[in-house]
N, C-alpha and C. Protein backbone atom coordinates (compact mmCIF):
# COMPACT_ATOMS: atom_id res chain seq x y z
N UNK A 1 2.27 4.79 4.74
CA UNK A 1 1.57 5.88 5.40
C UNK A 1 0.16 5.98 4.85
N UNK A 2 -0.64 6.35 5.64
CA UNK A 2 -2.46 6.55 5.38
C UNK A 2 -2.65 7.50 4.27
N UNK A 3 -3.17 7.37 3.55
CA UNK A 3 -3.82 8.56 2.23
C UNK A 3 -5.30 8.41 2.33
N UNK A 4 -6.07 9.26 3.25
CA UNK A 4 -7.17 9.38 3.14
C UNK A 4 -7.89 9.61 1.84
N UNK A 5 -6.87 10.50 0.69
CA UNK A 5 -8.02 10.85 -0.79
C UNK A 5 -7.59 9.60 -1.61
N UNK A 6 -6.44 9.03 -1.59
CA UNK A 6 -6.22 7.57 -1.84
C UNK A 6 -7.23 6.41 -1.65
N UNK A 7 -7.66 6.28 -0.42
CA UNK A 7 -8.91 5.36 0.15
C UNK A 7 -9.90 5.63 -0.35
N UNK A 8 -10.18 7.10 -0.41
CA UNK A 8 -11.77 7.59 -0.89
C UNK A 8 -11.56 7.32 -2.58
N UNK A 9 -11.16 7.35 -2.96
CA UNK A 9 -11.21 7.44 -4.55
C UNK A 9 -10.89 5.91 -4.68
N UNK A 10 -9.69 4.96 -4.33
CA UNK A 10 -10.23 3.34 -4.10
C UNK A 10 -11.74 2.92 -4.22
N UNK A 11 -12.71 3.51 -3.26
CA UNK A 11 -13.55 2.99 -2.40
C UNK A 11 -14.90 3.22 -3.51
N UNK A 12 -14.37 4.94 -4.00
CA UNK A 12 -15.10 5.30 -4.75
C UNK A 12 -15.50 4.83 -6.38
N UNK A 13 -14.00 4.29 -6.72
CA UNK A 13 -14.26 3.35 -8.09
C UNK A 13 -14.50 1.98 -7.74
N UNK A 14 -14.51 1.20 -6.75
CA UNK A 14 -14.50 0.28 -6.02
C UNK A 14 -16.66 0.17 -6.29
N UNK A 15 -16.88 0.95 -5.94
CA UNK A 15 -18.07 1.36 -6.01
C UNK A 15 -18.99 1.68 -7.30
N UNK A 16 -17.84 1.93 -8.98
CA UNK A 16 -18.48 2.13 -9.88
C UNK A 16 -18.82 3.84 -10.07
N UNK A 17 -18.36 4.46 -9.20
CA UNK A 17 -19.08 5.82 -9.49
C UNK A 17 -18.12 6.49 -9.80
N UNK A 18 -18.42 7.98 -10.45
CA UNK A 18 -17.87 8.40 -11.08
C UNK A 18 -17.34 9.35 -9.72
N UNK A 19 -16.43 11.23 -9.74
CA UNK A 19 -16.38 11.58 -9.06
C UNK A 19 -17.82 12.85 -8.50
N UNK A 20 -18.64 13.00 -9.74
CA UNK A 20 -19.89 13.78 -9.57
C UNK A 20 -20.95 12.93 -9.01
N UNK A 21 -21.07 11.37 -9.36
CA UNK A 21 -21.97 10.87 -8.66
C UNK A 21 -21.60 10.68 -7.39
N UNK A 22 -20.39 10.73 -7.10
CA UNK A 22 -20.34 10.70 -5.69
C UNK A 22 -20.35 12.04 -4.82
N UNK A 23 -20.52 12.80 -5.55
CA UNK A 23 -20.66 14.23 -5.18
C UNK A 23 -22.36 14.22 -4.66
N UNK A 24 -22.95 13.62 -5.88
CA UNK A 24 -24.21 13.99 -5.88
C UNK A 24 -24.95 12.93 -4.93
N UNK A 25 -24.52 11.63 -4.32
CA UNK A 25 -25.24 10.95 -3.08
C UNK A 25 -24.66 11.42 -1.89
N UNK A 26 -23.83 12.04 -1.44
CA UNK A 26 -23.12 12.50 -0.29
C UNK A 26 -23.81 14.18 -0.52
N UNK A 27 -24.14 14.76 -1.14
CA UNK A 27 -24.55 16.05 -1.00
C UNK A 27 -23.53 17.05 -1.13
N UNK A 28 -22.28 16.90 -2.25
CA UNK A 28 -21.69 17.89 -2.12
C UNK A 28 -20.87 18.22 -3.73
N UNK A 29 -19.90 18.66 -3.97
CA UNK A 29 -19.95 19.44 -5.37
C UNK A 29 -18.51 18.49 -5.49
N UNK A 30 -18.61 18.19 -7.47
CA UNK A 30 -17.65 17.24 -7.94
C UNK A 30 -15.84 18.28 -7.84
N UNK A 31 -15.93 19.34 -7.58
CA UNK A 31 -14.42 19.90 -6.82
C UNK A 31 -14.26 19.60 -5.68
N UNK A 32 -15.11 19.65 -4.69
CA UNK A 32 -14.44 18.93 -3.77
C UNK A 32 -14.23 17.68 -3.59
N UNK A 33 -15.01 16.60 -4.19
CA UNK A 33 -14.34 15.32 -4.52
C UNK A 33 -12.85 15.07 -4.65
N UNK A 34 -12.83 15.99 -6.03
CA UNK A 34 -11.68 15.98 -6.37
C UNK A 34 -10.55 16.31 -5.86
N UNK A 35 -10.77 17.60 -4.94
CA UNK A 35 -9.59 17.67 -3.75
C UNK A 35 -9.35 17.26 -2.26
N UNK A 36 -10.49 16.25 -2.07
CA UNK A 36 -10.23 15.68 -1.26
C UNK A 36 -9.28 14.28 -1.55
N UNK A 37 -9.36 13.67 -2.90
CA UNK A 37 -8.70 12.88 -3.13
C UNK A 37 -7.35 12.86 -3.87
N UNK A 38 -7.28 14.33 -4.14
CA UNK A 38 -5.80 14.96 -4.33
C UNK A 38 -4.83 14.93 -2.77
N UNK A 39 -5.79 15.54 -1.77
CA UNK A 39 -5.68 15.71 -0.81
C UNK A 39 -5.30 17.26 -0.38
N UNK A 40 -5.41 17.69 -1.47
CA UNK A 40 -5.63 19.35 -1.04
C UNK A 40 -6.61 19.86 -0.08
N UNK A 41 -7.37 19.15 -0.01
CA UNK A 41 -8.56 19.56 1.73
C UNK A 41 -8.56 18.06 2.33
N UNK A 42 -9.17 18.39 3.84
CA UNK A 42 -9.71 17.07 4.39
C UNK A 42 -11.31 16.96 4.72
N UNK A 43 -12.00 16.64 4.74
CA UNK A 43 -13.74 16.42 4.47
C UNK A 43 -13.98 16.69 5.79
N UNK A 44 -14.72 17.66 6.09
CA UNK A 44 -15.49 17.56 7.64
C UNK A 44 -15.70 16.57 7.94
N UNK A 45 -16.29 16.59 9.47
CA UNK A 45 -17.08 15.62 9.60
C UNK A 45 -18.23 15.04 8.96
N UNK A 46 -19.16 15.44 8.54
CA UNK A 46 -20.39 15.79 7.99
C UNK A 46 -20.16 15.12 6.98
N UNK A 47 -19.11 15.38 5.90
CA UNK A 47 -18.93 14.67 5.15
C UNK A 47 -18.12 13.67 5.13
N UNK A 48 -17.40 13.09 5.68
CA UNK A 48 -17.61 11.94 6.47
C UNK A 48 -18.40 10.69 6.50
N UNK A 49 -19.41 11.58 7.92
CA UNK A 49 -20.27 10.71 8.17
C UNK A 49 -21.03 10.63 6.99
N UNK A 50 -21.35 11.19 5.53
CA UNK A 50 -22.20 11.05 4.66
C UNK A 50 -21.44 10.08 3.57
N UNK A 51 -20.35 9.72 3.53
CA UNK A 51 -19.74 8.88 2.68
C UNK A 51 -20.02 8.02 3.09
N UNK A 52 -19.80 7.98 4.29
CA UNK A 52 -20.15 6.37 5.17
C UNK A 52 -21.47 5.99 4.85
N UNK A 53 -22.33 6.92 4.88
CA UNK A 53 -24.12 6.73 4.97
C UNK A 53 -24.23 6.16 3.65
N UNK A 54 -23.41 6.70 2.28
CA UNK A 54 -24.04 6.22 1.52
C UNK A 54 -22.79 5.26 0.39
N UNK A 55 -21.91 4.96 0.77
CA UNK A 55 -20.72 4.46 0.19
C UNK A 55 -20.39 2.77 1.77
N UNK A 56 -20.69 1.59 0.85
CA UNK A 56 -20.28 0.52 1.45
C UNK A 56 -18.89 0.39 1.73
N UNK A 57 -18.41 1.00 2.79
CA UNK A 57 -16.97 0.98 3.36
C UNK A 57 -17.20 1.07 4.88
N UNK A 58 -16.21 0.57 5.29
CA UNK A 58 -16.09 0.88 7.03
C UNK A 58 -15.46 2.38 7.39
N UNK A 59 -15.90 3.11 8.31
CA UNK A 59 -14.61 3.86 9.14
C UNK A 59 -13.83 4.05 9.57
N UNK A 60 -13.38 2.40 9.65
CA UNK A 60 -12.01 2.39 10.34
C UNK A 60 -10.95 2.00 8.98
N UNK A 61 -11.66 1.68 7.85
CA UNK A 61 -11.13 1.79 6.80
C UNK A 61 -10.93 3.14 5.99
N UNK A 62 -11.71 4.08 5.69
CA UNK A 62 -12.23 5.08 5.16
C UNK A 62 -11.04 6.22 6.09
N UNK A 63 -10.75 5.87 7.54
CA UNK A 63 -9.84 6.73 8.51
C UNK A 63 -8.41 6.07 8.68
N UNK A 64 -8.10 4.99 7.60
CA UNK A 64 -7.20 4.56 7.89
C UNK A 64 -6.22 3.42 8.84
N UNK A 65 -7.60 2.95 9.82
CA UNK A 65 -7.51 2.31 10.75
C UNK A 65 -7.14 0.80 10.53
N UNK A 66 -7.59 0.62 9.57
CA UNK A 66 -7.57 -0.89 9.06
C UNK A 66 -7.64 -1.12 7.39
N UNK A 67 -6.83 -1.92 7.00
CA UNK A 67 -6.78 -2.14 5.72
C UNK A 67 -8.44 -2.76 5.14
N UNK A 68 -8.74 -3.47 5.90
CA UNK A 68 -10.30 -4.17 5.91
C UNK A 68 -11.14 -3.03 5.63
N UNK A 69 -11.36 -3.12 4.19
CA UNK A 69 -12.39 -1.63 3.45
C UNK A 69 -13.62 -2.39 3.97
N UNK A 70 -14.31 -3.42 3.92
CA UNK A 70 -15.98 -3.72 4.51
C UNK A 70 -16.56 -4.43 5.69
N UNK A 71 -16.83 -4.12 7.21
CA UNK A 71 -17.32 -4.64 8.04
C UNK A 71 -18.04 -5.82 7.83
N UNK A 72 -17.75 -7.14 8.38
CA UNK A 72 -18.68 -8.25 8.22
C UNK A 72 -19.98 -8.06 8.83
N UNK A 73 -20.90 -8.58 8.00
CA UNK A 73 -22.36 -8.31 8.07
C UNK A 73 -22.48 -9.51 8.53
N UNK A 74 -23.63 -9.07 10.35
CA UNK A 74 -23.71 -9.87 11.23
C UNK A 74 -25.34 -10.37 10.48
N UNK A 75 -25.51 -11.99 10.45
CA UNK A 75 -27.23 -12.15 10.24
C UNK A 75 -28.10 -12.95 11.15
């Protein structure tokens, strides 16, 4: 079954960051990090779309859609 705060916190050490730095490039506070990847809340949209903006992962990974965490980069 999908664990969205599972993926994000993968994606997020996957990435090297801690849970405040990822607070602090997405624009939002190191508690809700943290319960989004408890899964005690689910992230707006907004935040969301701002993980995506600034965290190298796909959406269809990040939503569960596909095990494939990084879109191939077309050159």
């Amino acid at each position: 079954m999908f664990n969205f705060g599972q993926r994000l916190k993968d994606i997020r050490k996957e990435n090297g960051l801690t849970q405040k730095q990822l607070a602090e490039k997405i624009g939002s506070d190191e508690r809700g990090i943290r319960r989004y990847e408890s899964g005690v809340i689910k992230p707006s949209l907004d935040v969301i779309l701002s993980i995506l903006d600034n965290i190298d992962v796909s959406a269809d990974y990040l939503l569960g859609r596909t095990d494939v965490p990084h879109v191939a980069k077309v050159e």
